[in-house]
C-alpha atoms as a PDB file:
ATOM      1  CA  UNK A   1     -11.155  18.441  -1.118  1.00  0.00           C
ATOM      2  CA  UNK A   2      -7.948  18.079   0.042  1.00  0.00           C
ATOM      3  CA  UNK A   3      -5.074  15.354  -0.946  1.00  0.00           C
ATOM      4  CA  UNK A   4      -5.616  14.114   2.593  1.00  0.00           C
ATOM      5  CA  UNK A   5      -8.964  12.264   1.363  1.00  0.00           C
ATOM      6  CA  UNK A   6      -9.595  10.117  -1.209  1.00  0.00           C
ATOM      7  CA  UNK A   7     -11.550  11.705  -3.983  1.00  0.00           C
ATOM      8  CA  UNK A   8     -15.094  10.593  -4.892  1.00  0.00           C
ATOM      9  CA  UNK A   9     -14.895  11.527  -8.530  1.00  0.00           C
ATOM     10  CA  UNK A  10     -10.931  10.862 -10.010  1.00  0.00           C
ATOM     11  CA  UNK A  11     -11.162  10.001 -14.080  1.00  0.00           C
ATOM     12  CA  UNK A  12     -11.428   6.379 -14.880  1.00  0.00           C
ATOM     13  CA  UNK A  13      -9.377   6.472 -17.916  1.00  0.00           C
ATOM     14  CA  UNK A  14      -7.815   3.081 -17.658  1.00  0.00           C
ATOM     15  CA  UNK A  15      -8.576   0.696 -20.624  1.00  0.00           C
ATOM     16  CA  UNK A  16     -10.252  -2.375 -19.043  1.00  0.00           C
ATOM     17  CA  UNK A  17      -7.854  -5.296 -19.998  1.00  0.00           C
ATOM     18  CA  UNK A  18      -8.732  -6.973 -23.393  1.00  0.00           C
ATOM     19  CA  UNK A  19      -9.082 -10.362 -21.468  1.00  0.00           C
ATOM     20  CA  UNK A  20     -12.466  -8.663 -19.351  1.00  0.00           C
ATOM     21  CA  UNK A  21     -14.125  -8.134 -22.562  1.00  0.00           C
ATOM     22  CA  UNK A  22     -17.081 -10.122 -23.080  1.00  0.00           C
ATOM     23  CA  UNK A  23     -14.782 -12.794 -25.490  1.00  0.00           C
ATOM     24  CA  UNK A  24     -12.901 -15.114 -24.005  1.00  0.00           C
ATOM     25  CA  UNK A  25      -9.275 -15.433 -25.105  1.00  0.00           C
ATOM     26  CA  UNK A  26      -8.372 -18.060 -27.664  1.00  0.00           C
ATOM     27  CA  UNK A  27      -5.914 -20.632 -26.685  1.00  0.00           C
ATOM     28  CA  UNK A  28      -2.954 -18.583 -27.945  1.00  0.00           C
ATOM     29  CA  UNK A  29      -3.612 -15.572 -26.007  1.00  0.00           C
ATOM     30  CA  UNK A  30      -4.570 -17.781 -22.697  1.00  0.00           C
ATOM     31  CA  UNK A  31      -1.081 -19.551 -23.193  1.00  0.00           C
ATOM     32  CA  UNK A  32       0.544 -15.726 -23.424  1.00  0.00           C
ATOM     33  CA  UNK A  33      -1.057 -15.127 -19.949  1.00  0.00           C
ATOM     34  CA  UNK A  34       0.271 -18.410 -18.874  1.00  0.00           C
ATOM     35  CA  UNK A  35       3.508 -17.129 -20.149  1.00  0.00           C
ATOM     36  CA  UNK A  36       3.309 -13.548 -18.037  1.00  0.00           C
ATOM     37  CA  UNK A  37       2.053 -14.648 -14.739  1.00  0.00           C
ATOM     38  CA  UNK A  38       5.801 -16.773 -14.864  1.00  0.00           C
ATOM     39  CA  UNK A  39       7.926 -14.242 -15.856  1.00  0.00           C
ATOM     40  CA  UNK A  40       6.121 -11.553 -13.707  1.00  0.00           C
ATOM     41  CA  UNK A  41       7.034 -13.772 -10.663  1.00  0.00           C
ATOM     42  CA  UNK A  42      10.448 -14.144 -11.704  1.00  0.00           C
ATOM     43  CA  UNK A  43      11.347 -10.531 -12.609  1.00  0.00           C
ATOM     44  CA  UNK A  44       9.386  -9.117  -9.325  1.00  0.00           C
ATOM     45  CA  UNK A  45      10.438 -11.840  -6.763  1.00  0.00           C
ATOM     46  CA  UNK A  46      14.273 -11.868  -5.894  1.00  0.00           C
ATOM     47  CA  UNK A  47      13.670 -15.360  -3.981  1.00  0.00           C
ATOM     48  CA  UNK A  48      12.566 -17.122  -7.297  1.00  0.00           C
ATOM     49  CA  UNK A  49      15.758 -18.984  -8.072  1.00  0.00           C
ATOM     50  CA  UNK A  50      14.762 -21.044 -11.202  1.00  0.00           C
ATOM     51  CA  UNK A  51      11.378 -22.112 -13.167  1.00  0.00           C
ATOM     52  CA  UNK A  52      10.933 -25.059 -11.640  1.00  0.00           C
ATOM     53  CA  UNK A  53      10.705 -23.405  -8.152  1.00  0.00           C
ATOM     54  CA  UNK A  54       7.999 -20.816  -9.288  1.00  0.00           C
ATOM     55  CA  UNK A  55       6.198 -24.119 -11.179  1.00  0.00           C
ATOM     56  CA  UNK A  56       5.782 -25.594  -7.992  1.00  0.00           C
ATOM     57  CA  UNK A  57       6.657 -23.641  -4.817  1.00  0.00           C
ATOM     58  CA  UNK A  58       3.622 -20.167  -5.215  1.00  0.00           C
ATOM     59  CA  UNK A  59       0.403 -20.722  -4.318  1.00  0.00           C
ATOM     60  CA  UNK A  60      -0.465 -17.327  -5.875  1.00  0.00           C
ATOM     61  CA  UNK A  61       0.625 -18.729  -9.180  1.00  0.00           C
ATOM     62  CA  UNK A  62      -1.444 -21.761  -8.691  1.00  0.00           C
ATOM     63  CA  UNK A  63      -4.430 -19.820  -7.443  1.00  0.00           C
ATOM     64  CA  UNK A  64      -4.671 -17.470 -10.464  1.00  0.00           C
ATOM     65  CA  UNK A  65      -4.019 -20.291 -13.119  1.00  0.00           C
ATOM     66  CA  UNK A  66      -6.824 -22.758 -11.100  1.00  0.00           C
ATOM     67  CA  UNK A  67      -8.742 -19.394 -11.799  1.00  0.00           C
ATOM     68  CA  UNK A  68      -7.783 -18.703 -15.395  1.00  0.00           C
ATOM     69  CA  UNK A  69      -9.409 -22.238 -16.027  1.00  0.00           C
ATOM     70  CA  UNK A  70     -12.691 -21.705 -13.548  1.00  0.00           C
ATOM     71  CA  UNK A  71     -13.535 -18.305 -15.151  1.00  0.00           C
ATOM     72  CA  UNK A  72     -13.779 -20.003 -18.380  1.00  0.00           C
ATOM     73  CA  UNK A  73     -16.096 -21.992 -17.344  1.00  0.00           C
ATOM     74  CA  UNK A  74     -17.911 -19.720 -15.722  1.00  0.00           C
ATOM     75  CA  UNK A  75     -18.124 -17.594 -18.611  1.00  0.00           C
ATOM     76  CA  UNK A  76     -19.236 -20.699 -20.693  1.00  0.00           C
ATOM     77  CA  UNK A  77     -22.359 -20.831 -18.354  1.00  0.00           C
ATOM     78  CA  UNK A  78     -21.171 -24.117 -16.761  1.00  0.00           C
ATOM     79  CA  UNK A  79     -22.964 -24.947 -13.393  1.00  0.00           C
ATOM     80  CA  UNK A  80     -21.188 -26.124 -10.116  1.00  0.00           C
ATOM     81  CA  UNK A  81     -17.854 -26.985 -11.721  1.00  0.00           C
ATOM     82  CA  UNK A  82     -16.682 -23.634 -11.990  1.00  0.00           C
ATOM     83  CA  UNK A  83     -17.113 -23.152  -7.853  1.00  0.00           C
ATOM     84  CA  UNK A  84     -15.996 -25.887  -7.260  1.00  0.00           C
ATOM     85  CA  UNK A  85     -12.858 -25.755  -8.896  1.00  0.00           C
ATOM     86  CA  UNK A  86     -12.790 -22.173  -7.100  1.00  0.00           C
ATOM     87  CA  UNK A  87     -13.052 -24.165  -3.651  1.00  0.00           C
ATOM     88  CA  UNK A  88     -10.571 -26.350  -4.392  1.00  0.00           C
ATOM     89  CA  UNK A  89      -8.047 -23.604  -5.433  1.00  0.00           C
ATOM     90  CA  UNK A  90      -8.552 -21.868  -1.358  1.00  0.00           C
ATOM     91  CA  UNK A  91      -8.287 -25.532  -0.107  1.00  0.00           C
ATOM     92  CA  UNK A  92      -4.683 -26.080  -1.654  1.00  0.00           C
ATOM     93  CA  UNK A  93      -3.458 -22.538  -1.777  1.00  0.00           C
ATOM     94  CA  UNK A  94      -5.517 -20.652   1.168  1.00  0.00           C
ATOM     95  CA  UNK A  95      -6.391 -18.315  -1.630  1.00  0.00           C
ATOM     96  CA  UNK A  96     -10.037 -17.295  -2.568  1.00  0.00           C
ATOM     97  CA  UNK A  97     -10.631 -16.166  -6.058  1.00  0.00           C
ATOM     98  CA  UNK A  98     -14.433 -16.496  -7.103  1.00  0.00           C
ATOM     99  CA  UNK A  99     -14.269 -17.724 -10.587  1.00  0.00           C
ATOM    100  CA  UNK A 100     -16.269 -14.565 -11.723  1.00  0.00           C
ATOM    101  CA  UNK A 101     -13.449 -12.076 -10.999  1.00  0.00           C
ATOM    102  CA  UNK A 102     -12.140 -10.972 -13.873  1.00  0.00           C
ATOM    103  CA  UNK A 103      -8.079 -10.995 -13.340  1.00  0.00           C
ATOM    104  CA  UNK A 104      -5.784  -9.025 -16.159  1.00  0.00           C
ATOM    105  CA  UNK A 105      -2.519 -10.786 -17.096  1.00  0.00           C
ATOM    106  CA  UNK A 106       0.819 -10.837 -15.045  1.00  0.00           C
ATOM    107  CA  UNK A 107      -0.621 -10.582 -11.686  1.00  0.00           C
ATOM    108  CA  UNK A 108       0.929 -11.322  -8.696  1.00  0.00           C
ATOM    109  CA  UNK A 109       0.279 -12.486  -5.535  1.00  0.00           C
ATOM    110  CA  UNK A 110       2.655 -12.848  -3.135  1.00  0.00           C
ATOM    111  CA  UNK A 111       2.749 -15.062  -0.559  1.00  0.00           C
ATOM    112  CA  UNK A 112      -1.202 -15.097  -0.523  1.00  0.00           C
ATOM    113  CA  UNK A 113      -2.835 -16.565   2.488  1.00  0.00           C
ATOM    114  CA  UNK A 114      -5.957 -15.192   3.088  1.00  0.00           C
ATOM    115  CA  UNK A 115      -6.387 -13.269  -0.336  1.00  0.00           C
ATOM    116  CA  UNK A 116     -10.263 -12.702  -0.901  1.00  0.00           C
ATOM    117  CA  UNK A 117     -11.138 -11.301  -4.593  1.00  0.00           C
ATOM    118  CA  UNK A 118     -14.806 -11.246  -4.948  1.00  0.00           C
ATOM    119  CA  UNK A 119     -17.481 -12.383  -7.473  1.00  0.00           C
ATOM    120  CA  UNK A 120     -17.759  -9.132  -9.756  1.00  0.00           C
ATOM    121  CA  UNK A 121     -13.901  -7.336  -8.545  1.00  0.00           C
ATOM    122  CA  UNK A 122     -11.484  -6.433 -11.773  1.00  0.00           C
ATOM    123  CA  UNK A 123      -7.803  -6.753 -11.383  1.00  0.00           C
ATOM    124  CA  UNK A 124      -6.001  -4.880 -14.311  1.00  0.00           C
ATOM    125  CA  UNK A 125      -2.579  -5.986 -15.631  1.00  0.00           C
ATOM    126  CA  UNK A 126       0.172  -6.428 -13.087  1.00  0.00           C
ATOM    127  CA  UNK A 127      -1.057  -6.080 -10.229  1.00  0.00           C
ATOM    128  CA  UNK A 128       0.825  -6.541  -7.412  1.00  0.00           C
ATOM    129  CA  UNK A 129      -1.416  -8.260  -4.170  1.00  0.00           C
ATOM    130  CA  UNK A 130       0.135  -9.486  -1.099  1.00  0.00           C
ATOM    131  CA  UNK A 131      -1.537 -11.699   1.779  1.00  0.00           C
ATOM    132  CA  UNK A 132      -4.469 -10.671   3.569  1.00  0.00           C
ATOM    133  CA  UNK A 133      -5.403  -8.334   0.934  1.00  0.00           C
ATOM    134  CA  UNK A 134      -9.519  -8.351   0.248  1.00  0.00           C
ATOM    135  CA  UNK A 135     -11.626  -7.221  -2.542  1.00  0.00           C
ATOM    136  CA  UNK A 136     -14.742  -7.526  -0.989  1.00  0.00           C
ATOM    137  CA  UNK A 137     -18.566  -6.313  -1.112  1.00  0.00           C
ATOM    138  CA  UNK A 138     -20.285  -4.317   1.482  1.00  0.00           C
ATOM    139  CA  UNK A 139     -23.417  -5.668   1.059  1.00  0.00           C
ATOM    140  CA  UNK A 140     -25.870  -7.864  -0.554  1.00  0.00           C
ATOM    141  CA  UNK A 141     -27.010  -6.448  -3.685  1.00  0.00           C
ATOM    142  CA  UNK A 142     -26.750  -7.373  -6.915  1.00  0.00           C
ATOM    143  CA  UNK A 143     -24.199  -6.513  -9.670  1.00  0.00           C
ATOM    144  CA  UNK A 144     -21.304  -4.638  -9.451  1.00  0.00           C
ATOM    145  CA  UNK A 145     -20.400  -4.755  -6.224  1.00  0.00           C
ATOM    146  CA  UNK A 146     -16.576  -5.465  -5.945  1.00  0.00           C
ATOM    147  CA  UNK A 147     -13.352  -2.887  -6.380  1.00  0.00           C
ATOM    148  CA  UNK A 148     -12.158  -2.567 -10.080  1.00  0.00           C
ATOM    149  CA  UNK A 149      -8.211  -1.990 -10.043  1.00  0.00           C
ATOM    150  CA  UNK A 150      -6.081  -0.360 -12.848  1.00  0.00           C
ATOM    151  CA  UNK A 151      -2.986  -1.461 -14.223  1.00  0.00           C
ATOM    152  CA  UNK A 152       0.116  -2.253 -11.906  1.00  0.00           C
ATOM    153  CA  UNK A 153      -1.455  -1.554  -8.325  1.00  0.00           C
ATOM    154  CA  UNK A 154       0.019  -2.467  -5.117  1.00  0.00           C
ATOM    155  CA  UNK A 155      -2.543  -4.153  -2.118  1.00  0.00           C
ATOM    156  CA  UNK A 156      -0.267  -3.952   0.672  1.00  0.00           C
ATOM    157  CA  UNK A 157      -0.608  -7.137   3.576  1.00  0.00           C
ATOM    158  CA  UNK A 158      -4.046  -6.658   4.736  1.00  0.00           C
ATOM    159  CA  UNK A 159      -5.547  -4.228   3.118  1.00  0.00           C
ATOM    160  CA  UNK A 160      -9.224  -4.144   2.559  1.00  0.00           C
ATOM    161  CA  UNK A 161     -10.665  -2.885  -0.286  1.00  0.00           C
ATOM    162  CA  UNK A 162     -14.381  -2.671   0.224  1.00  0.00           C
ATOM    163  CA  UNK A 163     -17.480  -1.809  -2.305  1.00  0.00           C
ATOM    164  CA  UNK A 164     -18.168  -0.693  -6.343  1.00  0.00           C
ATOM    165  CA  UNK A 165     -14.811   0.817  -6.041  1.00  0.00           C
ATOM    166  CA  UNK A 166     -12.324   2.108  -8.792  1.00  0.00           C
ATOM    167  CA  UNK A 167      -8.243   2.204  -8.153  1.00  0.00           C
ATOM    168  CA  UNK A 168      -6.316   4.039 -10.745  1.00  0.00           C
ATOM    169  CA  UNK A 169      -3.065   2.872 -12.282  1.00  0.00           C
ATOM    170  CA  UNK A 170      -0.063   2.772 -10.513  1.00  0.00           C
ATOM    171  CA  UNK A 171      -1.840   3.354  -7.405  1.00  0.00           C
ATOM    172  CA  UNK A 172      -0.039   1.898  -4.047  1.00  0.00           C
ATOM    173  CA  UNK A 173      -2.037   0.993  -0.908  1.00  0.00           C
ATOM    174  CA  UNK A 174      -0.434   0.384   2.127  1.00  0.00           C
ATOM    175  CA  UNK A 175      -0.853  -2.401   4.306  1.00  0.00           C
ATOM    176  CA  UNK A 176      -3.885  -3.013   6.678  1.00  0.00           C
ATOM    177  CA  UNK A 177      -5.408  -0.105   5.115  1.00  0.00           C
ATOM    178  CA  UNK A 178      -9.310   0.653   4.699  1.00  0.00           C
ATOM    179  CA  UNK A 179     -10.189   1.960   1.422  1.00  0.00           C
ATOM    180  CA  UNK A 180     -14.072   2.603   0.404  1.00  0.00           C
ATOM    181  CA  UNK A 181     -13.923   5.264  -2.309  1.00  0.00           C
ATOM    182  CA  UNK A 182     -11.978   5.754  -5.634  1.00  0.00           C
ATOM    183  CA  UNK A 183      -8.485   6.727  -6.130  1.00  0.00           C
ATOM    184  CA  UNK A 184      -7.597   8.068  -8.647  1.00  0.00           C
ATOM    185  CA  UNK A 185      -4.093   7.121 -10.391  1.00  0.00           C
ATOM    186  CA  UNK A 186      -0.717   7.564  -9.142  1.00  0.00           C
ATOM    187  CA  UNK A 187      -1.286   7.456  -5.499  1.00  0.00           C
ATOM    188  CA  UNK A 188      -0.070   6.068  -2.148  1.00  0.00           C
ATOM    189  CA  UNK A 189      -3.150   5.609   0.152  1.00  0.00           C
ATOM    190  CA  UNK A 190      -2.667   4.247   3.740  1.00  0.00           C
ATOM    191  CA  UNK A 191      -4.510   4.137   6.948  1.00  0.00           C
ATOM    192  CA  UNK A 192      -7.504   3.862   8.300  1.00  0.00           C
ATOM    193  CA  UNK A 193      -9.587   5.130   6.804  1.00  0.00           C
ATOM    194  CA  UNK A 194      -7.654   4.904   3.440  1.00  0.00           C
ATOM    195  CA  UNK A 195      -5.952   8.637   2.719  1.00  0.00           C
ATOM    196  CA  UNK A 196      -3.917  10.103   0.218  1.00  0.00           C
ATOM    197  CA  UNK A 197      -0.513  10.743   1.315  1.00  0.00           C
ATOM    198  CA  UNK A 198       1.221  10.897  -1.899  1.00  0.00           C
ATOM    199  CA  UNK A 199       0.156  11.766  -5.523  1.00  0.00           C
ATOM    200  CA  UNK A 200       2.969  11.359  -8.035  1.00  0.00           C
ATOM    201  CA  UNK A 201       3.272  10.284 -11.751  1.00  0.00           C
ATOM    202  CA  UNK A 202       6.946   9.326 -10.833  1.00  0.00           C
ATOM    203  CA  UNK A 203       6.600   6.544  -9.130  1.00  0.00           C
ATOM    204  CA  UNK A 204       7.597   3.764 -11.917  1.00  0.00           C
ATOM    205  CA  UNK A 205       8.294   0.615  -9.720  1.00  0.00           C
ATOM    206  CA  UNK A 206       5.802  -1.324  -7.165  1.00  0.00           C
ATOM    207  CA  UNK A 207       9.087  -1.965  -5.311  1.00  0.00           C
ATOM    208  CA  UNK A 208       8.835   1.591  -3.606  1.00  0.00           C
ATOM    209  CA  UNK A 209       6.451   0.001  -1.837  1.00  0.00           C
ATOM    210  CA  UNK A 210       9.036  -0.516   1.209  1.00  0.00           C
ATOM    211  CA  UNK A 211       8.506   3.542   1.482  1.00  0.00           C
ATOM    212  CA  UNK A 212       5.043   4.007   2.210  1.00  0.00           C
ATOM    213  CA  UNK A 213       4.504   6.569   4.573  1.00  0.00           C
ATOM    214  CA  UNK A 214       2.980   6.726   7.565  1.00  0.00           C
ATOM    215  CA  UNK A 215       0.418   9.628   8.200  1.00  0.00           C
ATOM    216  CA  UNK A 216      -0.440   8.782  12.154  1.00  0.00           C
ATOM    217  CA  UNK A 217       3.832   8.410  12.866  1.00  0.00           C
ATOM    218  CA  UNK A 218       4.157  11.873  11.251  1.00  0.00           C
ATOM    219  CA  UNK A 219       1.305  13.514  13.322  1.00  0.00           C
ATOM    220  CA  UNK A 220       3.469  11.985  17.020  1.00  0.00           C
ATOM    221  CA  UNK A 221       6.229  12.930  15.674  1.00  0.00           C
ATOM    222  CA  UNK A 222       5.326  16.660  14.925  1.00  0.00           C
ATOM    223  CA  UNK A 223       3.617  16.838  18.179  1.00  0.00           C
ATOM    224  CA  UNK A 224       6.298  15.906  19.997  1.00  0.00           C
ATOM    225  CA  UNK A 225       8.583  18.610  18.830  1.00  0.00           C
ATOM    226  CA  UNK A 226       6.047  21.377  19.205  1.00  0.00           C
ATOM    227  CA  UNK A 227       6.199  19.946  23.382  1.00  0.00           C
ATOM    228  CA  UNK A 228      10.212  20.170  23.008  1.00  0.00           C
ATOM    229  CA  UNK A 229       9.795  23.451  21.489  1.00  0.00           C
ATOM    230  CA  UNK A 230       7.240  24.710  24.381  1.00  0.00           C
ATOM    231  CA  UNK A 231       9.747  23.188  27.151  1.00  0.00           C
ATOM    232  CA  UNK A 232      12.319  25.062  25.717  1.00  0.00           C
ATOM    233  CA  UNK A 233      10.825  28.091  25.808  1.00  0.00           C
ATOM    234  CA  UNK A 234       9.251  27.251  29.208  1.00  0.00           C
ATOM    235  CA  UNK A 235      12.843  26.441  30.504  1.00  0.00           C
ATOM    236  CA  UNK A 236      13.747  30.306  28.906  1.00  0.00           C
ATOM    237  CA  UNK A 237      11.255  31.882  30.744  1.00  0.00           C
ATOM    238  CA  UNK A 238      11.824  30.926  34.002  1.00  0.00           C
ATOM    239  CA  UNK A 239      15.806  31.930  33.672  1.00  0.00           C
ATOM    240  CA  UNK A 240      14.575  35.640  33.369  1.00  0.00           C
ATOM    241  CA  UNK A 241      13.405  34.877  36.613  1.00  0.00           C
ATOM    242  CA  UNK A 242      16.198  33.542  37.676  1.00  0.00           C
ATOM    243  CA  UNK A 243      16.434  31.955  41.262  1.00  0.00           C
ATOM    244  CA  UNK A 244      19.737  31.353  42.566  1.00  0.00           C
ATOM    245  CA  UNK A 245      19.175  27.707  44.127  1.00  0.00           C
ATOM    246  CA  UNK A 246      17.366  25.243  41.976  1.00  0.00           C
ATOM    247  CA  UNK A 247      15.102  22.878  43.976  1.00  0.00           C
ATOM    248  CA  UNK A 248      15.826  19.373  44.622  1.00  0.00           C
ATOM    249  CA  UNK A 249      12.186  18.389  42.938  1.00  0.00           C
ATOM    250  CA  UNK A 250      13.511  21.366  40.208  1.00  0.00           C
ATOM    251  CA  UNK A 251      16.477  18.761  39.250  1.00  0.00           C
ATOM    252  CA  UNK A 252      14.200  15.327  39.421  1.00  0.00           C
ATOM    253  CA  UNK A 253      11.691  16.599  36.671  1.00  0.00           C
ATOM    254  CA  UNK A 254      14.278  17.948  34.251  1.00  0.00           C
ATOM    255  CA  UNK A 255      15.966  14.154  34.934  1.00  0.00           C
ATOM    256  CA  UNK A 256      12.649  12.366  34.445  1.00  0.00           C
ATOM    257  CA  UNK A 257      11.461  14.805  31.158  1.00  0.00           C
ATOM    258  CA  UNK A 258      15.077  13.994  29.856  1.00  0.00           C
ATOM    259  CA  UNK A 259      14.339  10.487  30.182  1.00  0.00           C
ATOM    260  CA  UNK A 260      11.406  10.493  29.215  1.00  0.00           C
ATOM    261  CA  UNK A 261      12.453  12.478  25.515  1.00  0.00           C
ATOM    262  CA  UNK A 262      14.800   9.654  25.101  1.00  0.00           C
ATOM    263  CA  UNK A 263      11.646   6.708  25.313  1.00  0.00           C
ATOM    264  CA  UNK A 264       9.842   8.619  22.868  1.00  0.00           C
ATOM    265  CA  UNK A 265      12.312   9.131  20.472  1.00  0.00           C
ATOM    266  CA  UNK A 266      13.688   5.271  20.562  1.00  0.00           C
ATOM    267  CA  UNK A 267       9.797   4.841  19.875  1.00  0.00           C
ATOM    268  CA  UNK A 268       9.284   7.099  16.948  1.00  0.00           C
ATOM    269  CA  UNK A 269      12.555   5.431  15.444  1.00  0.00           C
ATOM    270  CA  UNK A 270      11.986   2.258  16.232  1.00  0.00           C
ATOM    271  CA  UNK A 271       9.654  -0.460  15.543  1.00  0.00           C
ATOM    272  CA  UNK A 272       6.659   1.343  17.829  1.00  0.00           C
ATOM    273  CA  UNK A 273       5.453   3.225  14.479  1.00  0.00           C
END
């Protein structure tokens, strides 16, 4: 298969996150997370001015330390309290985070209205998830039934990842993208459904994500120039034959085409695609 699909198979060799195991952290390793989320939001976020404005003014920090506390409790076994501590987090942030997600430390999310991350998804270290994003089922069985993501992934605005699903690390999906397979590592997936569009160990930074490509803009774009190419090449073949007057109606279409060239490119390189 192609790198225009994902792959079914791609090699899970990401460690799971020592915080998924089946212990729960001590209280000097749950401060260290703590600890992370902060400075993650303050090395990734060039609006976070000071401590006390990432204390009090990011939901997604609030969402994923209301969690840090309600997956405790859920792992303890604790009925009710763990949900509803869950409920309360969406309520105040508009973030849903069932307390049986297992999240890794120094995730992210940005902005993060309308973040779903389902009962049995895994979020490796770093992640990087920005509003809209889901990590949801797609359907109503039992146990694993949520998308496991590596270490330092991007969910791009709106993206929906859907099913028993693994991401690699360092994988980048674009926003409002539909992903239902594995990826495997060092990837850019985008669209609808979710392809690969890029496969690269270099990419070091989630900030690239600004240069996600866009596979349906490239297809116009190429089609277009293969019509300017058969225009042209219409336009040579009727000089061989060569009339000496050029109709009136001749004149209006090369006007309207010309025209009409100059619409579709202010559309390709503008905010159309």
């Amino acid at each position: 298969m192609s790198n225009s699909s994902l792959l079914n198979t791609p090699q899970k060799t990401s460690a799971i996150p020592s915080q998924h195991s089946d212990s729960l952290p001590n209280k000097a390793n749950a401060f260290q997370m703590f600890l992370e989320d902060l400075k993650t939001i303050s090395k990734r976020d060039p609006a976070a001015r000071n401590w006390l404005e990432i204390l009090f003014c990011y939901p997604g920090l609030h969402a994923i330390w209301w969690h840090r506390i309600a997956h405790r409790l859920y792992r303890w076994g604790i009925p009710f309290l763990p949900r509803f501590l869950s409920h309360l987090s969406r309520w105040f942030t508009g973030i849903e985070i069932h307390p049986g997600a297992k999240i890794g430390k120094g995730v992210f999310i940005d902005h993060g209205m309308g973040v779903v991350i389902g009962e049995t998804a895994i979020v490796g270290d770093y992640a990087l998830i920005y509003q809209g994003a889901t990590l949801g089922g797609t359907g109503k069985e039992k146990g694993k039934r949520h998308p496991t993501l590596g270490h330092h992934v991007m969910v791009g605005a709106g993206a929906k990842l859907l099913g028993n699903i693994y991401i690699g690390d360092q994988v980048r999906i674009g926003a409002g993208s539909v992903v239902l397979r594995d990826v495997p590592s060092h990837c850019t997936v985008v669209g609808v459904p979710g392809r690969i569009t890029r496969n690269s160990k270099e990419t070091d930074d989630l900030q690239l994500s600004d240069h996600l490509p866009d596979p349906e803009a490239t297809v116009i774009r190429n089609l277009f120039e293969r019509i300017k190419l058969l225009e042209q090449e219409l336009a040579s073949l009727k000089a061989l034959t060569s009339v000496t007057e050029v109709p009136d109606s001749s004149q209006q279409d090369a006007l309207a085409n010309i025209q009409a060239n100059e619409i579709i490119e202010e559309f390709l390189n503008g905010a159309g695609i």
